[in-house]
N, C-alpha and C. Protein backbone atom coordinates (compact mmCIF):
# COMPACT_ATOMS: atom_id res chain seq x y z
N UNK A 1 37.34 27.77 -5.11
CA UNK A 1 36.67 27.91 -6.39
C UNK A 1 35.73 29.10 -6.31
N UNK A 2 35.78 29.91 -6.92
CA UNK A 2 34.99 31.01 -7.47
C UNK A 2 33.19 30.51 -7.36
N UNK A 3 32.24 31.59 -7.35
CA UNK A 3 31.04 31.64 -7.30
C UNK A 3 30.45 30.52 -8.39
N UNK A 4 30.88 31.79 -9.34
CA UNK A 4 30.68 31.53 -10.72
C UNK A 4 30.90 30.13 -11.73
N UNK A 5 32.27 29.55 -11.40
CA UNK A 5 32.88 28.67 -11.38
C UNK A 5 32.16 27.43 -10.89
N UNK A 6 31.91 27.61 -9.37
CA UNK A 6 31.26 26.59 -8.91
C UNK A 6 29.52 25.94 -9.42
N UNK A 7 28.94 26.94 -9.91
CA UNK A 7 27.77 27.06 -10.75
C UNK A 7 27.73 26.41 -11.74
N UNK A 8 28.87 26.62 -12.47
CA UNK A 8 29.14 26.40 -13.86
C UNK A 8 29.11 25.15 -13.81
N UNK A 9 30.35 24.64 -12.74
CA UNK A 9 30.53 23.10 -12.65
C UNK A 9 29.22 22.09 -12.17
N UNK A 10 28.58 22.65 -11.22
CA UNK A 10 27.25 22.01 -10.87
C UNK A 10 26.25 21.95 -11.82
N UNK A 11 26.11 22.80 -13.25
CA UNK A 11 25.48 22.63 -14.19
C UNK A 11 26.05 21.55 -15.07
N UNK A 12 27.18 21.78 -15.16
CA UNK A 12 27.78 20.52 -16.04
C UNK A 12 27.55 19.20 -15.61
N UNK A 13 28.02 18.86 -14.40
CA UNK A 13 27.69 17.66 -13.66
C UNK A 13 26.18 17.28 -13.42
N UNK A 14 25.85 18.40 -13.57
CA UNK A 14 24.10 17.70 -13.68
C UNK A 14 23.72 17.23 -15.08
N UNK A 15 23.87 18.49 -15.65
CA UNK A 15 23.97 17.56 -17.40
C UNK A 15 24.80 16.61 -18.01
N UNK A 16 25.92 16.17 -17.61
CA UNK A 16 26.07 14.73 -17.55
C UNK A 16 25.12 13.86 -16.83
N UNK A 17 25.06 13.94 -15.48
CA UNK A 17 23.98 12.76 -15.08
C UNK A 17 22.63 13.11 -15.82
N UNK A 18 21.86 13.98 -16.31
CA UNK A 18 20.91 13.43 -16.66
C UNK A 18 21.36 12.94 -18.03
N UNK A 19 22.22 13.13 -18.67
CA UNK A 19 22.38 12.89 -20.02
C UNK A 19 22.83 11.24 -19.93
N UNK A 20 23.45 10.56 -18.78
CA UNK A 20 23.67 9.08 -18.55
C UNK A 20 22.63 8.57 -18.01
N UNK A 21 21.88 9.23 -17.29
CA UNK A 21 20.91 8.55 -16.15
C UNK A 21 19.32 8.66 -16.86
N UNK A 22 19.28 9.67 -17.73
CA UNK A 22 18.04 9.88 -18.11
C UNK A 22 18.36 10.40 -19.45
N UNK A 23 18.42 9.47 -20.65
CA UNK A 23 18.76 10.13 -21.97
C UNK A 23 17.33 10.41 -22.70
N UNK A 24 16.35 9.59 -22.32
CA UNK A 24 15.19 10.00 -22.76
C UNK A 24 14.73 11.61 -22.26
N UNK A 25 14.97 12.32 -21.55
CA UNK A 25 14.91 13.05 -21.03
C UNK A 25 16.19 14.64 -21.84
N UNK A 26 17.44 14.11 -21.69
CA UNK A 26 18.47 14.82 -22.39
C UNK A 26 18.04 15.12 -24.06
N UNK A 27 17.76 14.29 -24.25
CA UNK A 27 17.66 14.29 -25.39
C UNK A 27 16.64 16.04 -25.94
N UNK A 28 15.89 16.26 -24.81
CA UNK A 28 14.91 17.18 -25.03
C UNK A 28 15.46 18.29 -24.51
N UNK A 29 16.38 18.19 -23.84
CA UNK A 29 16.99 19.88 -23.05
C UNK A 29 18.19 20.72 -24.14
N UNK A 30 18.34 20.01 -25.59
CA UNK A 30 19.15 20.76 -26.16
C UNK A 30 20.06 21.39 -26.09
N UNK A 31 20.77 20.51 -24.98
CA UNK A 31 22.76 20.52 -24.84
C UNK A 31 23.24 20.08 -25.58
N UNK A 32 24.55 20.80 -25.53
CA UNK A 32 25.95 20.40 -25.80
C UNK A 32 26.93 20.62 -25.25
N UNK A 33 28.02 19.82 -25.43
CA UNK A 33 29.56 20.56 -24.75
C UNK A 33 29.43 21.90 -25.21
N UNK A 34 29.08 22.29 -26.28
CA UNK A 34 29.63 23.59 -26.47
C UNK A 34 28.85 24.68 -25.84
N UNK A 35 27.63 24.59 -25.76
CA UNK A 35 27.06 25.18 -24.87
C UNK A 35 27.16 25.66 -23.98
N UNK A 36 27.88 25.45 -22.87
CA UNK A 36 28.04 25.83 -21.59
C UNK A 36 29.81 26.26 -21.68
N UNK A 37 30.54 26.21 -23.06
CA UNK A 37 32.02 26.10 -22.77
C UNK A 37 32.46 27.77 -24.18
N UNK A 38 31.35 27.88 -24.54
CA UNK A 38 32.03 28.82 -25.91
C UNK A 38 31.13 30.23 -25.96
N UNK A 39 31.87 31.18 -25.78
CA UNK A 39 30.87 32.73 -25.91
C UNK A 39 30.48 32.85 -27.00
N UNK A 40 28.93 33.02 -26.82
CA UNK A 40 28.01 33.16 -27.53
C UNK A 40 27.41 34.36 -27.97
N UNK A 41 28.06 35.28 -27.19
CA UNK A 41 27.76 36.52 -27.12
C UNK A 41 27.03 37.36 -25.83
N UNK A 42 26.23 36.14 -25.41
CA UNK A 42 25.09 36.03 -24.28
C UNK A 42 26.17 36.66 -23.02
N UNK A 43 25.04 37.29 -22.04
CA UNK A 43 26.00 38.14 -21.61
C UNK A 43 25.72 36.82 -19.60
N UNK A 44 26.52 36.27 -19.43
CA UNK A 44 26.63 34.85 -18.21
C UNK A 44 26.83 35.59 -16.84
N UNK A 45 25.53 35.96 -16.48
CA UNK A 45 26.10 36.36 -14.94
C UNK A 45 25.64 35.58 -14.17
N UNK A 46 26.17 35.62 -12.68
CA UNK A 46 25.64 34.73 -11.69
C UNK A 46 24.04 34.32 -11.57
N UNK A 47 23.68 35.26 -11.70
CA UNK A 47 21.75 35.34 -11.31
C UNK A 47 21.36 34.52 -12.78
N UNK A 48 21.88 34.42 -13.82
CA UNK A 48 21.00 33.84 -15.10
C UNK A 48 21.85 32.54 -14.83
N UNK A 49 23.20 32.49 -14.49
CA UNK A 49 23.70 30.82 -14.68
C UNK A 49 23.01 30.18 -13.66
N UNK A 50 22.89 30.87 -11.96
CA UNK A 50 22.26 30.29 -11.08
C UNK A 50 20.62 29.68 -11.43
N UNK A 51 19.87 31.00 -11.89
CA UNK A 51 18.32 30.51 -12.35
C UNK A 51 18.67 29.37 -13.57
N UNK A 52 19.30 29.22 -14.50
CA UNK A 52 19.62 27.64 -15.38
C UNK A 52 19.53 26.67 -14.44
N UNK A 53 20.74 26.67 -13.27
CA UNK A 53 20.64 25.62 -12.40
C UNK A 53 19.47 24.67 -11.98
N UNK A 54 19.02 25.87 -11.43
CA UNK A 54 17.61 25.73 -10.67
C UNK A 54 16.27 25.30 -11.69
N UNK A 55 16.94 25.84 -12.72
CA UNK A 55 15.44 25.58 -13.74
C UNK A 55 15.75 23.69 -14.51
N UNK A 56 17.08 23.74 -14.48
CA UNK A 56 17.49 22.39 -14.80
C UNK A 56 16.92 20.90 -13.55
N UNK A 57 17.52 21.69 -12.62
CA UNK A 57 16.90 20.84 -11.33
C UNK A 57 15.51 20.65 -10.98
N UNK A 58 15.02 21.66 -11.70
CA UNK A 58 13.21 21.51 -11.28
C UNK A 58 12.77 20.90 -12.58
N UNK A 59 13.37 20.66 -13.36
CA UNK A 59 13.15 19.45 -14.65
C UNK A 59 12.99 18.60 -14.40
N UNK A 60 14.36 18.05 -13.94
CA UNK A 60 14.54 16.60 -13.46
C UNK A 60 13.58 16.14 -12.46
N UNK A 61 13.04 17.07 -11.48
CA UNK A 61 12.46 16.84 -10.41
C UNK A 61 11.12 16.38 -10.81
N UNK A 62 10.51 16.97 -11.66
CA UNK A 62 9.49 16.93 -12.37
C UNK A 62 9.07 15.91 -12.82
N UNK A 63 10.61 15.47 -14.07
CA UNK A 63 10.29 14.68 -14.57
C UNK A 63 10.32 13.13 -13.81
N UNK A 64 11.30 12.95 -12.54
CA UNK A 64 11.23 11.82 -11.92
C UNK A 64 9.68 11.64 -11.17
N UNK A 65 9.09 12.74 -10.69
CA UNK A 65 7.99 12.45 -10.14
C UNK A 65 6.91 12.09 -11.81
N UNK A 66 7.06 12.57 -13.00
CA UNK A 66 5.81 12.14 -13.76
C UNK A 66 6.02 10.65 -13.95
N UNK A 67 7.47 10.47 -13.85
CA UNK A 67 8.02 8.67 -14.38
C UNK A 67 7.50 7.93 -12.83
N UNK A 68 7.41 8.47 -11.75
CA UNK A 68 7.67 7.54 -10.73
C UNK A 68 8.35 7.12 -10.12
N UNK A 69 9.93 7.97 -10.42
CA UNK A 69 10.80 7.42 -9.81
C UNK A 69 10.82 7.75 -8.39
N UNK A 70 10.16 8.85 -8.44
CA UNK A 70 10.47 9.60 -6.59
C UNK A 70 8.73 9.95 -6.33
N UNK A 71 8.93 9.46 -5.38
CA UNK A 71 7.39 10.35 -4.84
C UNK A 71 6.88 11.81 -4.30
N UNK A 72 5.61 11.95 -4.65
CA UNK A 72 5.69 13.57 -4.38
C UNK A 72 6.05 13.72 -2.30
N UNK A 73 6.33 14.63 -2.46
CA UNK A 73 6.70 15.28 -0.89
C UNK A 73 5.35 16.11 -0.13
């Protein structure tokens, strides 16, 4: 699987789980399928899909430590 590809998919799969695991939460990140699947014009390179990743993951992270689910480190 490609760089790019693999990115893509690890964003998706994260926004499914938070969108099952944490909908109170989804509800506020303003996805959709189409979002991540239809050109927008926006120009998708590795460094901006990778920083999404990362900025998605430090959400969640966030937000499990303000709920309590995880403790700080």
């Amino acid at each position: 699987m490609k760089p790019f590809t693999k990115t893509l998919s690890k964003i998706s799969h994260l926004i499914r789980y938070i969108e099952t695991d944490y909908p109170e939460l989804y509800q506020h990140l303003d996805e959709s399928p189409v979002t991540l699947t239809e050109n927008t014009g926006a120009k998708m390179d590795m460094d901006s899909m990778q920083n999404y990743l990362d900025t998605l993951k430090s959400i969640l992270h966030h937000y499990k430590l303000e709920k309590g689910i995880i403790a700080a480190s």
